[in-house]
ModelCIF file with pLDDT and N, C-alpha, C, O atoms, coordinates in Angstrom:
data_MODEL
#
_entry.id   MODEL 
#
_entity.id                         1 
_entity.type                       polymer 
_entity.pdbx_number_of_molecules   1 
#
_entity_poly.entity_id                      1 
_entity_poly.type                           'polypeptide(L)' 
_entity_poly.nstd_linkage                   no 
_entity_poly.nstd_monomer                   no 
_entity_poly.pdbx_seq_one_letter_code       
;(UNK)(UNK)(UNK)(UNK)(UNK)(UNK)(UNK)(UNK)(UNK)(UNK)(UNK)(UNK)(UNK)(UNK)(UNK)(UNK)
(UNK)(UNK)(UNK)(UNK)(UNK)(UNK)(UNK)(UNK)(UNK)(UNK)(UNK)(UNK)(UNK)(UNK)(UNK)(UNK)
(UNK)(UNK)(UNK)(UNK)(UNK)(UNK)(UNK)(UNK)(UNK)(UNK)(UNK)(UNK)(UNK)(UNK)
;
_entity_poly.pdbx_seq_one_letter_code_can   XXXXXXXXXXXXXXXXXXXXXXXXXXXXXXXXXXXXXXXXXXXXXX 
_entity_poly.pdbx_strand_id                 A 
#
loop_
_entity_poly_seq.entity_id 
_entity_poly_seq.num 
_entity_poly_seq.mon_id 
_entity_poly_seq.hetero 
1 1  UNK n 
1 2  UNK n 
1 3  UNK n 
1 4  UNK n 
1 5  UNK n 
1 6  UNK n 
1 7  UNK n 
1 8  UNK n 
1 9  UNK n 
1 10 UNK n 
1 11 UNK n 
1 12 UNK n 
1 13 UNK n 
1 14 UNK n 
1 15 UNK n 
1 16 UNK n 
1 17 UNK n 
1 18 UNK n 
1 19 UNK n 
1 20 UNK n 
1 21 UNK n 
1 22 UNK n 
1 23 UNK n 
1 24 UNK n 
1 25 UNK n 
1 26 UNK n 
1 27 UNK n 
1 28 UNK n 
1 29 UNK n 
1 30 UNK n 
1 31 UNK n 
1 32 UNK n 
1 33 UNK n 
1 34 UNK n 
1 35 UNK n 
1 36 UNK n 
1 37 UNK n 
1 38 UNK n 
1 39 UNK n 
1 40 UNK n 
1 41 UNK n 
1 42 UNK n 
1 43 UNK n 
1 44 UNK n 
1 45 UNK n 
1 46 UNK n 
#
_struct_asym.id          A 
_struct_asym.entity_id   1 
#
loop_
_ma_qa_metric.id 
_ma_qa_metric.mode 
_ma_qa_metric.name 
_ma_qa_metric.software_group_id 
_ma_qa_metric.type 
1 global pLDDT . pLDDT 
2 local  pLDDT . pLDDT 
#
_ma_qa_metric_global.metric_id      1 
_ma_qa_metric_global.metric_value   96.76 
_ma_qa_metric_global.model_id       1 
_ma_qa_metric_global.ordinal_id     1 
#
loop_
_ma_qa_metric_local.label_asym_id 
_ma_qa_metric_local.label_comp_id 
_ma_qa_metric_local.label_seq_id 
_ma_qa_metric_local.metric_id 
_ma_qa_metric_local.metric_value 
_ma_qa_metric_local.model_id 
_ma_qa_metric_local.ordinal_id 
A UNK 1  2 98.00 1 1  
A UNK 2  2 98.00 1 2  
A UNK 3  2 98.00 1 3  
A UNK 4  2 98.00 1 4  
A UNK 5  2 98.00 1 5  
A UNK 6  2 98.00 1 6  
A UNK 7  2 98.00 1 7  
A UNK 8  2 98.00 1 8  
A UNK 9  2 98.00 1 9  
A UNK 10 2 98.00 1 10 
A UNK 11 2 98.00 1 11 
A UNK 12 2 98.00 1 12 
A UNK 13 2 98.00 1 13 
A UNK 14 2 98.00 1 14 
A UNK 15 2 98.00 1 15 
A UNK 16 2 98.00 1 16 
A UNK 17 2 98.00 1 17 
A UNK 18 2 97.00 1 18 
A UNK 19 2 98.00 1 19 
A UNK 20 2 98.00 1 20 
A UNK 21 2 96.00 1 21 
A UNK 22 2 96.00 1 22 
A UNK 23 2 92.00 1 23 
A UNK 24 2 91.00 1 24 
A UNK 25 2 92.00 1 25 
A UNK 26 2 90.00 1 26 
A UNK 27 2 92.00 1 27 
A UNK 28 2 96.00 1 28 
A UNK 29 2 98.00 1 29 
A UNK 30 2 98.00 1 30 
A UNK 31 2 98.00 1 31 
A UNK 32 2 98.00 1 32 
A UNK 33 2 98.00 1 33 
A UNK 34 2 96.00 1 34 
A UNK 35 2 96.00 1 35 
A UNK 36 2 95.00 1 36 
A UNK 37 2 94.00 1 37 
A UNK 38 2 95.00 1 38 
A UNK 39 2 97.00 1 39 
A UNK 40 2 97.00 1 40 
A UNK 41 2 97.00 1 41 
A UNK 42 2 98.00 1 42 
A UNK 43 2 98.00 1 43 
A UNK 44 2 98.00 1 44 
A UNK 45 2 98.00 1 45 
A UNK 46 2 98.00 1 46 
#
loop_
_atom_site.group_PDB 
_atom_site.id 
_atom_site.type_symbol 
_atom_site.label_atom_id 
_atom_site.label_alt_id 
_atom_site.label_comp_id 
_atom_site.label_asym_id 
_atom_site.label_entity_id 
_atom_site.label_seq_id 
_atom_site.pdbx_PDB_ins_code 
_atom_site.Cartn_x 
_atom_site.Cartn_y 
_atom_site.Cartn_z 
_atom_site.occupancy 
_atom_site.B_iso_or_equiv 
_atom_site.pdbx_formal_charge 
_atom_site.auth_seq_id 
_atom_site.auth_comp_id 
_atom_site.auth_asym_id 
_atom_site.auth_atom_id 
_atom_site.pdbx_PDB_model_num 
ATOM 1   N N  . UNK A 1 1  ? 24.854 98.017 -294.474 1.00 98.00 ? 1  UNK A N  1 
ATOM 2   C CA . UNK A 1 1  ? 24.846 97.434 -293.131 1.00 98.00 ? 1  UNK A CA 1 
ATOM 3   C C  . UNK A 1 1  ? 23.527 96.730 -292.844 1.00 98.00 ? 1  UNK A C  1 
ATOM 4   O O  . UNK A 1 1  ? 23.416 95.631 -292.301 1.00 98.00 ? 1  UNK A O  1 
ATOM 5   N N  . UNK A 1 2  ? 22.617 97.452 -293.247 1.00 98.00 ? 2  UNK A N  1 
ATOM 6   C CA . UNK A 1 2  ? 21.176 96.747 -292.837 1.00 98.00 ? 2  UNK A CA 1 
ATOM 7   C C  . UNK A 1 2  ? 21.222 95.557 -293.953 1.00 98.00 ? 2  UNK A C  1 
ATOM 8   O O  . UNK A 1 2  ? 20.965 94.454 -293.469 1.00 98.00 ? 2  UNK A O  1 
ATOM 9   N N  . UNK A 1 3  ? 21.490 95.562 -295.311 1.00 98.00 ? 3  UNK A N  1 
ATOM 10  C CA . UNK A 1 3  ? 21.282 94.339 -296.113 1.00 98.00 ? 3  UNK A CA 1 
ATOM 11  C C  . UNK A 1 3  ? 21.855 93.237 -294.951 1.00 98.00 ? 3  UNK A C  1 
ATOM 12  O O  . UNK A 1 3  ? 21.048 92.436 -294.479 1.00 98.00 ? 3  UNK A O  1 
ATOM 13  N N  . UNK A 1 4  ? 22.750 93.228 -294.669 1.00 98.00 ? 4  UNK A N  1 
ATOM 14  C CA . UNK A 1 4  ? 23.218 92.115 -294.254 1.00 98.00 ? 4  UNK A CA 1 
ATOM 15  C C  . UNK A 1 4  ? 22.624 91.375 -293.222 1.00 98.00 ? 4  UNK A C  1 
ATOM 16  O O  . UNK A 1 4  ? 23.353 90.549 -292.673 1.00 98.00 ? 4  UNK A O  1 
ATOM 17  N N  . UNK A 1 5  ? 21.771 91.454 -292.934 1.00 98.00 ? 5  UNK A N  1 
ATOM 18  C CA . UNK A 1 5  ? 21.035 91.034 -291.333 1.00 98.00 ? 5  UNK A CA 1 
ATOM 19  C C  . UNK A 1 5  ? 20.173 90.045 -291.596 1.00 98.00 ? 5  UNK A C  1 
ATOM 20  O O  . UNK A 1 5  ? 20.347 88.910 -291.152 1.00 98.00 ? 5  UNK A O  1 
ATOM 21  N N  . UNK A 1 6  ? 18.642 90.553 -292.723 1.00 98.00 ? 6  UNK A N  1 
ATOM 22  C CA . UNK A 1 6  ? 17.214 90.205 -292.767 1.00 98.00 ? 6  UNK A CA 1 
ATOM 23  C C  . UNK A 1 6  ? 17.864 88.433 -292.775 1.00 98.00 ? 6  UNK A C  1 
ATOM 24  O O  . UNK A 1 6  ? 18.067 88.198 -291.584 1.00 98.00 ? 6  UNK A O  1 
ATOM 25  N N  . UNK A 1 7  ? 18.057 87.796 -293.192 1.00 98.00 ? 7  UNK A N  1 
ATOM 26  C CA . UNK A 1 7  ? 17.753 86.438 -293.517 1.00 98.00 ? 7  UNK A CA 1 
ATOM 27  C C  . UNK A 1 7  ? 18.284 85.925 -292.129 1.00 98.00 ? 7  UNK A C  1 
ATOM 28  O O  . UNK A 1 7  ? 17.538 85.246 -291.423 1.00 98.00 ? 7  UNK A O  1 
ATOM 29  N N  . UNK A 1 8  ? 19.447 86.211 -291.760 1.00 98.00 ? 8  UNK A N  1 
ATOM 30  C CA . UNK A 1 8  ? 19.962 85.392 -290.760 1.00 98.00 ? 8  UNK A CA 1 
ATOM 31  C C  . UNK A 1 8  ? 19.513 86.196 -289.214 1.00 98.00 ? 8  UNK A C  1 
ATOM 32  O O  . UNK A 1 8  ? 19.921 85.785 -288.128 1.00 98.00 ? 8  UNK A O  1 
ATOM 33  N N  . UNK A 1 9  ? 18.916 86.986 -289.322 1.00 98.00 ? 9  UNK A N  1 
ATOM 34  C CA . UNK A 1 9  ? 18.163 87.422 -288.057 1.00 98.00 ? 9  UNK A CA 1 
ATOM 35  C C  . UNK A 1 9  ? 16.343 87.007 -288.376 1.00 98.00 ? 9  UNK A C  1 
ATOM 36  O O  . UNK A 1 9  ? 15.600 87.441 -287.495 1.00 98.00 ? 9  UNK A O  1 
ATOM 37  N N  . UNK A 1 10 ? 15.870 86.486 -289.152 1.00 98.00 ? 10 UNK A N  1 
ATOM 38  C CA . UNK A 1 10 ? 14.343 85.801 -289.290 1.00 98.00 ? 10 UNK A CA 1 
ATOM 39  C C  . UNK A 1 10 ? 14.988 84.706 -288.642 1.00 98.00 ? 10 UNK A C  1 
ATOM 40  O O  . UNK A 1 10 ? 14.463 84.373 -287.580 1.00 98.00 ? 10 UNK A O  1 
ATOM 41  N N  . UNK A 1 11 ? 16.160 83.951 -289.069 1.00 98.00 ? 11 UNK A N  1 
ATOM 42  C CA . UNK A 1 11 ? 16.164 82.485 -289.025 1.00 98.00 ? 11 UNK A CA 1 
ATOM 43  C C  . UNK A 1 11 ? 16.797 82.467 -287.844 1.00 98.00 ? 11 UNK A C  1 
ATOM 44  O O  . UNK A 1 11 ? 17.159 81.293 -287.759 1.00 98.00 ? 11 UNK A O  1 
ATOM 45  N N  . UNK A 1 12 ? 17.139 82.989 -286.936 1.00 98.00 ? 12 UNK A N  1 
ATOM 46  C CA . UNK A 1 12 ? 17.829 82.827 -285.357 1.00 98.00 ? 12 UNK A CA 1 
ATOM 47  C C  . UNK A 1 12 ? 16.461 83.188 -284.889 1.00 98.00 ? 12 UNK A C  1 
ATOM 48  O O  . UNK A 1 12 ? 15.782 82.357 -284.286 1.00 98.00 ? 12 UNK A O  1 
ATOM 49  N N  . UNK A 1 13 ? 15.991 84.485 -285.159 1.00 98.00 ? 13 UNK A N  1 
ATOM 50  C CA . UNK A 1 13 ? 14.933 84.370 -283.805 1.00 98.00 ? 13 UNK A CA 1 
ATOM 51  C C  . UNK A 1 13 ? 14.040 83.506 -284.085 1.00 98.00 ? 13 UNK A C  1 
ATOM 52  O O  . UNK A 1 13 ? 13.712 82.803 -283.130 1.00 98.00 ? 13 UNK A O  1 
ATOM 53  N N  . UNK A 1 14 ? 13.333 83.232 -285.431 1.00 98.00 ? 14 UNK A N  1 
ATOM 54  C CA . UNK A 1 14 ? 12.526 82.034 -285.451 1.00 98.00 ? 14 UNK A CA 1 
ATOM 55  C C  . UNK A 1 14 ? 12.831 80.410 -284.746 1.00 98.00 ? 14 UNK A C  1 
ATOM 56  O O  . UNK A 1 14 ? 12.092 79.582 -284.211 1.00 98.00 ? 14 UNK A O  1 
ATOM 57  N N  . UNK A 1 15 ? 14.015 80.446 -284.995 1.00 98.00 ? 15 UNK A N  1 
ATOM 58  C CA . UNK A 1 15 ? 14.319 79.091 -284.050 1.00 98.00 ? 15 UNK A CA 1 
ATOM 59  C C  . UNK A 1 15 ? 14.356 79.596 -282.546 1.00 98.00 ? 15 UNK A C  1 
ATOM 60  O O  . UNK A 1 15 ? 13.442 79.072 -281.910 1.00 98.00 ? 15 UNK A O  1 
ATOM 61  N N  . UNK A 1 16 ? 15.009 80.316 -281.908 1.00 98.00 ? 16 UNK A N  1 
ATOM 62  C CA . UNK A 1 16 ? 15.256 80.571 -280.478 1.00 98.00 ? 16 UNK A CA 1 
ATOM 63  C C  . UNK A 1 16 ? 13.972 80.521 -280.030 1.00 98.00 ? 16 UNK A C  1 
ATOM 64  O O  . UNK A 1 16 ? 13.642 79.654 -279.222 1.00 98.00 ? 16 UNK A O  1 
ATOM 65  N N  . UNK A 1 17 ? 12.875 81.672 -280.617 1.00 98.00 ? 17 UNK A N  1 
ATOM 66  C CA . UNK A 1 17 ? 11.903 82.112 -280.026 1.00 98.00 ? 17 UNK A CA 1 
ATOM 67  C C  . UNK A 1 17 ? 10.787 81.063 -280.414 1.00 98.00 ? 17 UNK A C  1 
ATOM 68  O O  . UNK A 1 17 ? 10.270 80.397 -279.517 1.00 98.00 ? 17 UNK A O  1 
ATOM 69  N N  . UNK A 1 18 ? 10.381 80.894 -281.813 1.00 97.00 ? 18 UNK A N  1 
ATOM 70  C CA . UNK A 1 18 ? 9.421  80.237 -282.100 1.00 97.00 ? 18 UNK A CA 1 
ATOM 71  C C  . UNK A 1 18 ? 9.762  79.063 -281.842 1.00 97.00 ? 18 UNK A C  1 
ATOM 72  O O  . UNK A 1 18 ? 9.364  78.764 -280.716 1.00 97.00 ? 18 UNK A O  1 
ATOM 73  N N  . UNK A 1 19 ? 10.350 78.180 -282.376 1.00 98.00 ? 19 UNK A N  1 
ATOM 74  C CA . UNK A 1 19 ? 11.113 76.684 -282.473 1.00 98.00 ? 19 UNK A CA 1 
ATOM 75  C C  . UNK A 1 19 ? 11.064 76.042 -280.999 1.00 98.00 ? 19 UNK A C  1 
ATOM 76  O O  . UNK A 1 19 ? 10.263 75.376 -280.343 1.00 98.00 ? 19 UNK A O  1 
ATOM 77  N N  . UNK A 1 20 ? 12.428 76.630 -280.814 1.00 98.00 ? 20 UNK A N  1 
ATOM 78  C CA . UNK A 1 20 ? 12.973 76.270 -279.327 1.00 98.00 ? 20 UNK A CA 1 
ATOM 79  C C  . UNK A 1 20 ? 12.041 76.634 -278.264 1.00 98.00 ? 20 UNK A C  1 
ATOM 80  O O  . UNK A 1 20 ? 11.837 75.904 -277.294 1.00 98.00 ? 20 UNK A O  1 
ATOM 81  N N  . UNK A 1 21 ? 11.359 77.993 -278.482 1.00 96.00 ? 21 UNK A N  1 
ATOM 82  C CA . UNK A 1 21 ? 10.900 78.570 -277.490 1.00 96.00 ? 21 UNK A CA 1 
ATOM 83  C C  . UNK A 1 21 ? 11.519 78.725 -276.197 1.00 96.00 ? 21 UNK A C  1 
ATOM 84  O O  . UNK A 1 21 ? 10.952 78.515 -275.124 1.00 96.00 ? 21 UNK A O  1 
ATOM 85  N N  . UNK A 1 22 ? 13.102 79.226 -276.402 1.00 96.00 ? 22 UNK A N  1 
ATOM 86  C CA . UNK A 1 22 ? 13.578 79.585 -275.286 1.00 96.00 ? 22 UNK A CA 1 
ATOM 87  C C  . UNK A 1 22 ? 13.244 80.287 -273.977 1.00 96.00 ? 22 UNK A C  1 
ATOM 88  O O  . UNK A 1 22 ? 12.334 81.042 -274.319 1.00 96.00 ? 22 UNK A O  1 
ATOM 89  N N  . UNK A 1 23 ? 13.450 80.474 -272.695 1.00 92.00 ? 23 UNK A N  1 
ATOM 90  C CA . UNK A 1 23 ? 12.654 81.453 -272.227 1.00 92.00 ? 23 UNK A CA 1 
ATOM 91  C C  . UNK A 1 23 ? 13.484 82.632 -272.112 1.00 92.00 ? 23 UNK A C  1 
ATOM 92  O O  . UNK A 1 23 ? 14.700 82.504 -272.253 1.00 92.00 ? 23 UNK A O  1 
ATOM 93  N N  . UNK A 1 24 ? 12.919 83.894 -271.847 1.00 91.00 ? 24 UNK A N  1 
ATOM 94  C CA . UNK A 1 24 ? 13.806 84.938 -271.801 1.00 91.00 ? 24 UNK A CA 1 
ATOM 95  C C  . UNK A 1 24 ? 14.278 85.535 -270.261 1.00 91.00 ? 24 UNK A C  1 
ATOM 96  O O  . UNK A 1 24 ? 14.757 86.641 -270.009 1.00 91.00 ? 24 UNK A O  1 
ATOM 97  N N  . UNK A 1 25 ? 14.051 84.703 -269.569 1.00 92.00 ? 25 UNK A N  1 
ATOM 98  C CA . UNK A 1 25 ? 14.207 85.492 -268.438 1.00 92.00 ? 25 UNK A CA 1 
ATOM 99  C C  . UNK A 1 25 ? 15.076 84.170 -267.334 1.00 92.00 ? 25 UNK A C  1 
ATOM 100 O O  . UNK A 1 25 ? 16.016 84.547 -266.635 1.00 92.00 ? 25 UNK A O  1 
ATOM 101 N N  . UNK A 1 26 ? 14.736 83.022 -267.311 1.00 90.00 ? 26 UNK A N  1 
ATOM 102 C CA . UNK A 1 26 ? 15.222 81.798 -266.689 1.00 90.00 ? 26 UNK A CA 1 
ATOM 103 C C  . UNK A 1 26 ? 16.873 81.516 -267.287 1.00 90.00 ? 26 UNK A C  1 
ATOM 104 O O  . UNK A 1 26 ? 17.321 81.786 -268.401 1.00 90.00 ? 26 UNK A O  1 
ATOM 105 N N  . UNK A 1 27 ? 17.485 80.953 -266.251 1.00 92.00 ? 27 UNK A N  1 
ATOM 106 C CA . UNK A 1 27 ? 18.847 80.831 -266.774 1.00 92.00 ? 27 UNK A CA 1 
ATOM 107 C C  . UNK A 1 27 ? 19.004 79.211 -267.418 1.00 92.00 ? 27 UNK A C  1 
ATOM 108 O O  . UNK A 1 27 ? 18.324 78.187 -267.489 1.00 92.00 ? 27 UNK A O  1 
ATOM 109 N N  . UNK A 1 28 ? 19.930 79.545 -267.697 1.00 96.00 ? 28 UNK A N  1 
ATOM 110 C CA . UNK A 1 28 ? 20.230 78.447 -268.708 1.00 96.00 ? 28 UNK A CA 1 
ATOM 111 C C  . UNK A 1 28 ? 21.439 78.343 -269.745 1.00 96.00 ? 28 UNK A C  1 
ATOM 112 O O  . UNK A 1 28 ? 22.244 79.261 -269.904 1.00 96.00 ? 28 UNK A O  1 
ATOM 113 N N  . UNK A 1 29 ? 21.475 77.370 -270.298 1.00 98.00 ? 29 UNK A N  1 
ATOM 114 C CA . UNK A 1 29 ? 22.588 77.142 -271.432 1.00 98.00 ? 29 UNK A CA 1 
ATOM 115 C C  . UNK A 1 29 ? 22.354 76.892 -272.642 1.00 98.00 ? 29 UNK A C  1 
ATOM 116 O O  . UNK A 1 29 ? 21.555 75.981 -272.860 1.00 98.00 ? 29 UNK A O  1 
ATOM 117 N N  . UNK A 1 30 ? 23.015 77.667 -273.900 1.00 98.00 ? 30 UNK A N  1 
ATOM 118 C CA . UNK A 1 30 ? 22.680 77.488 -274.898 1.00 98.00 ? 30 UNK A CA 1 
ATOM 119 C C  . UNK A 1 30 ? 24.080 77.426 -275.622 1.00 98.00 ? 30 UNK A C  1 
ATOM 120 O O  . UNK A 1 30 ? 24.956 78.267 -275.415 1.00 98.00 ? 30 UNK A O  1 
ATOM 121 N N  . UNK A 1 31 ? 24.254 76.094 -276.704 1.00 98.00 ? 31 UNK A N  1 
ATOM 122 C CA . UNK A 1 31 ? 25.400 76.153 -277.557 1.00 98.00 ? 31 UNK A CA 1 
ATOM 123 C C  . UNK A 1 31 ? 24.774 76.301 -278.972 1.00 98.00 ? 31 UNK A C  1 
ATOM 124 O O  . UNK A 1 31 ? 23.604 76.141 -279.321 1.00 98.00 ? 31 UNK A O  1 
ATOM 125 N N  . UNK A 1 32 ? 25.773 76.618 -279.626 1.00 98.00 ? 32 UNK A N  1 
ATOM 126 C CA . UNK A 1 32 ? 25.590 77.500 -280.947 1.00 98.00 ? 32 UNK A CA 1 
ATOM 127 C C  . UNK A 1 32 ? 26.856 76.648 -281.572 1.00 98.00 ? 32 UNK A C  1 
ATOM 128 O O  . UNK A 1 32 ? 28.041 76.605 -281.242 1.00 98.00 ? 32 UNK A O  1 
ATOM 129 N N  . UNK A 1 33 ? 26.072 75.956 -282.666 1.00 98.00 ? 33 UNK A N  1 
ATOM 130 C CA . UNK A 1 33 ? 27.008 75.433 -283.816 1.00 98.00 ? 33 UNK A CA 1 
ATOM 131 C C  . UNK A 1 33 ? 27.406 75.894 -284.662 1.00 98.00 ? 33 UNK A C  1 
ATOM 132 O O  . UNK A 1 33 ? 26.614 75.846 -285.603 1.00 98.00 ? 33 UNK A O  1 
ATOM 133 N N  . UNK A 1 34 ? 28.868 76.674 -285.018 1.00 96.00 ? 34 UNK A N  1 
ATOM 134 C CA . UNK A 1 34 ? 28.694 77.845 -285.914 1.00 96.00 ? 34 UNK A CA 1 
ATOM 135 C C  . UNK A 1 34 ? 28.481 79.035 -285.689 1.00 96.00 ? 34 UNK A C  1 
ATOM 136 O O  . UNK A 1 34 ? 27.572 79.585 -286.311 1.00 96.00 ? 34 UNK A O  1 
ATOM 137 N N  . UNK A 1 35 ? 29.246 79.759 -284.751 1.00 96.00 ? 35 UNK A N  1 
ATOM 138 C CA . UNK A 1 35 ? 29.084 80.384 -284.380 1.00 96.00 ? 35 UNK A CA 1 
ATOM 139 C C  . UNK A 1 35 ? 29.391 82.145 -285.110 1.00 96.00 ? 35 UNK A C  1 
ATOM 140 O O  . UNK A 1 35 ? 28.813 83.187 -284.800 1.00 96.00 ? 35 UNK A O  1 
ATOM 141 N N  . UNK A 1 36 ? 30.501 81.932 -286.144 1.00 95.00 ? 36 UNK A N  1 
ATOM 142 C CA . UNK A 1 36 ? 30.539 82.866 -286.545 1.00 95.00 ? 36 UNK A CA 1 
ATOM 143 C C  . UNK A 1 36 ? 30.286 82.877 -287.918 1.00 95.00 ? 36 UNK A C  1 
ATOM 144 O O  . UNK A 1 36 ? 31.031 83.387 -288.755 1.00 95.00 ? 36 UNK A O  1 
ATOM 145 N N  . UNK A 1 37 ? 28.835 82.098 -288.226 1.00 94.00 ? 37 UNK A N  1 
ATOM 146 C CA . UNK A 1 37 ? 28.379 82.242 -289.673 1.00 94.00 ? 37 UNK A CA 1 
ATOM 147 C C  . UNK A 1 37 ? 27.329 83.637 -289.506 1.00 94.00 ? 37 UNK A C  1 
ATOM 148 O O  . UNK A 1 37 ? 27.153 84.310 -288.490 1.00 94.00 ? 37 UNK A O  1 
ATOM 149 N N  . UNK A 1 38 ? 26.757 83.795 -290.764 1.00 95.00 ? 38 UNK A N  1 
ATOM 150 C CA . UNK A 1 38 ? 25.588 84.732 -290.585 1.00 95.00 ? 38 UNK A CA 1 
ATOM 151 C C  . UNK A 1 38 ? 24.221 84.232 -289.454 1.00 95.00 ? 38 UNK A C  1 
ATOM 152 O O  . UNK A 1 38 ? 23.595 85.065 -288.800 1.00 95.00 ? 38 UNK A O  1 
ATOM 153 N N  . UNK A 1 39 ? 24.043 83.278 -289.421 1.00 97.00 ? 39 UNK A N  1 
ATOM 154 C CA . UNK A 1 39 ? 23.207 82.893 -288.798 1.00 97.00 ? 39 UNK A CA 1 
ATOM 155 C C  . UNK A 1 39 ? 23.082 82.864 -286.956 1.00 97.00 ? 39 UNK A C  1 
ATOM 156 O O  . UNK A 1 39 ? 22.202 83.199 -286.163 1.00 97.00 ? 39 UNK A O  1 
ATOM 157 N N  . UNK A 1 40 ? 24.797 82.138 -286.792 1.00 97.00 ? 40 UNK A N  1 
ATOM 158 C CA . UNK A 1 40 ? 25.579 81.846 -285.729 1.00 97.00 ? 40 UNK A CA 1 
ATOM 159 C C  . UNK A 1 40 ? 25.655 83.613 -285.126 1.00 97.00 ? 40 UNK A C  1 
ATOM 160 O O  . UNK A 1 40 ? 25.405 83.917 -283.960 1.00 97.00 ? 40 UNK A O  1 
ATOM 161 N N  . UNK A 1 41 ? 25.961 84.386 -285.961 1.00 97.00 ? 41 UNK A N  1 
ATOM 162 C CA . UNK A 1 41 ? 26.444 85.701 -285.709 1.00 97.00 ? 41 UNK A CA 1 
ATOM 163 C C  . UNK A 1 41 ? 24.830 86.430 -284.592 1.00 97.00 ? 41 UNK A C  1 
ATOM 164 O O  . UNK A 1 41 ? 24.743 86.704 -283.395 1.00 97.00 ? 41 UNK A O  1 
ATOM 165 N N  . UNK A 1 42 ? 23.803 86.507 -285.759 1.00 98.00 ? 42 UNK A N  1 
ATOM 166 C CA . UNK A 1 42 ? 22.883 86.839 -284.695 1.00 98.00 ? 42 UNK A CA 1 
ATOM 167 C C  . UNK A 1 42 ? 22.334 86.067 -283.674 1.00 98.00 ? 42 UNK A C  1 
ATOM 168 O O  . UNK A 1 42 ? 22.027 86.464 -282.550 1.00 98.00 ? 42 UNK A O  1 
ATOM 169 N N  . UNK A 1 43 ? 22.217 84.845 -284.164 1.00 98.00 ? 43 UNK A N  1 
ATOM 170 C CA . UNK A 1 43 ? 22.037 83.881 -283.003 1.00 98.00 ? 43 UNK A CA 1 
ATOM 171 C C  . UNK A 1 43 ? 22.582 84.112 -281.411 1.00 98.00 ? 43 UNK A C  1 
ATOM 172 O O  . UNK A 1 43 ? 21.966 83.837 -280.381 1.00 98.00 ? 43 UNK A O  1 
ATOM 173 N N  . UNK A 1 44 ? 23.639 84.575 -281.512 1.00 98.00 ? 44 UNK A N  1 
ATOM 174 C CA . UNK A 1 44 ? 24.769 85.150 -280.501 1.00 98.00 ? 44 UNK A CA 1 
ATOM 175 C C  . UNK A 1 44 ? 24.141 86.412 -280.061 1.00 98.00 ? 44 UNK A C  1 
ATOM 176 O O  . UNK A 1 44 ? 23.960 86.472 -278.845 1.00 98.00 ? 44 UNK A O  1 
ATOM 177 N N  . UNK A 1 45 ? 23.820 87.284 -280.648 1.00 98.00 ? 45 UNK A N  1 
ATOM 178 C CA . UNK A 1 45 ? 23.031 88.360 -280.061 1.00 98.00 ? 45 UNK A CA 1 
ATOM 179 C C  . UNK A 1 45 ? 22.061 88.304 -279.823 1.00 98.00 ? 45 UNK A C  1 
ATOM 180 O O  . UNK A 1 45 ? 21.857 88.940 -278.790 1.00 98.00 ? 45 UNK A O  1 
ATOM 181 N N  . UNK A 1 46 ? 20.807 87.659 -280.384 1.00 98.00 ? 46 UNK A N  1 
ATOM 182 C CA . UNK A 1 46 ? 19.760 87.526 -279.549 1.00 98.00 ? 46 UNK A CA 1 
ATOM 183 C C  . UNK A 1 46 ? 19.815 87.302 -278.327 1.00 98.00 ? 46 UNK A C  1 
ATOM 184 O O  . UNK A 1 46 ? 18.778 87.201 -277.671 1.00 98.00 ? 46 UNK A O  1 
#
């Protein structure tokens, strides 16, 4: 269960957080291309 995470949870929060620098608290809209790849998957939970 844990293998499956590391790569595509570095690479969502690095874009959301670092990249994008979303904010965490302000509302807003976010679309997700791909949503149910590995990437798309945590992307969605962050």
């Amino acid at each position: 269960e844990a293998a499956a995470m590391p790569l595509a949870t570095l690479t969502a929060w690095e874009m959301l957080f670092d990249r994008l620098q979303v904010p965490r608290a302000a509302a807003g809209s976010l679309l997700i291309v791909g949503g149910a790849g590995g990437v798309g998957s945590m992307a969605i939970q962050l």
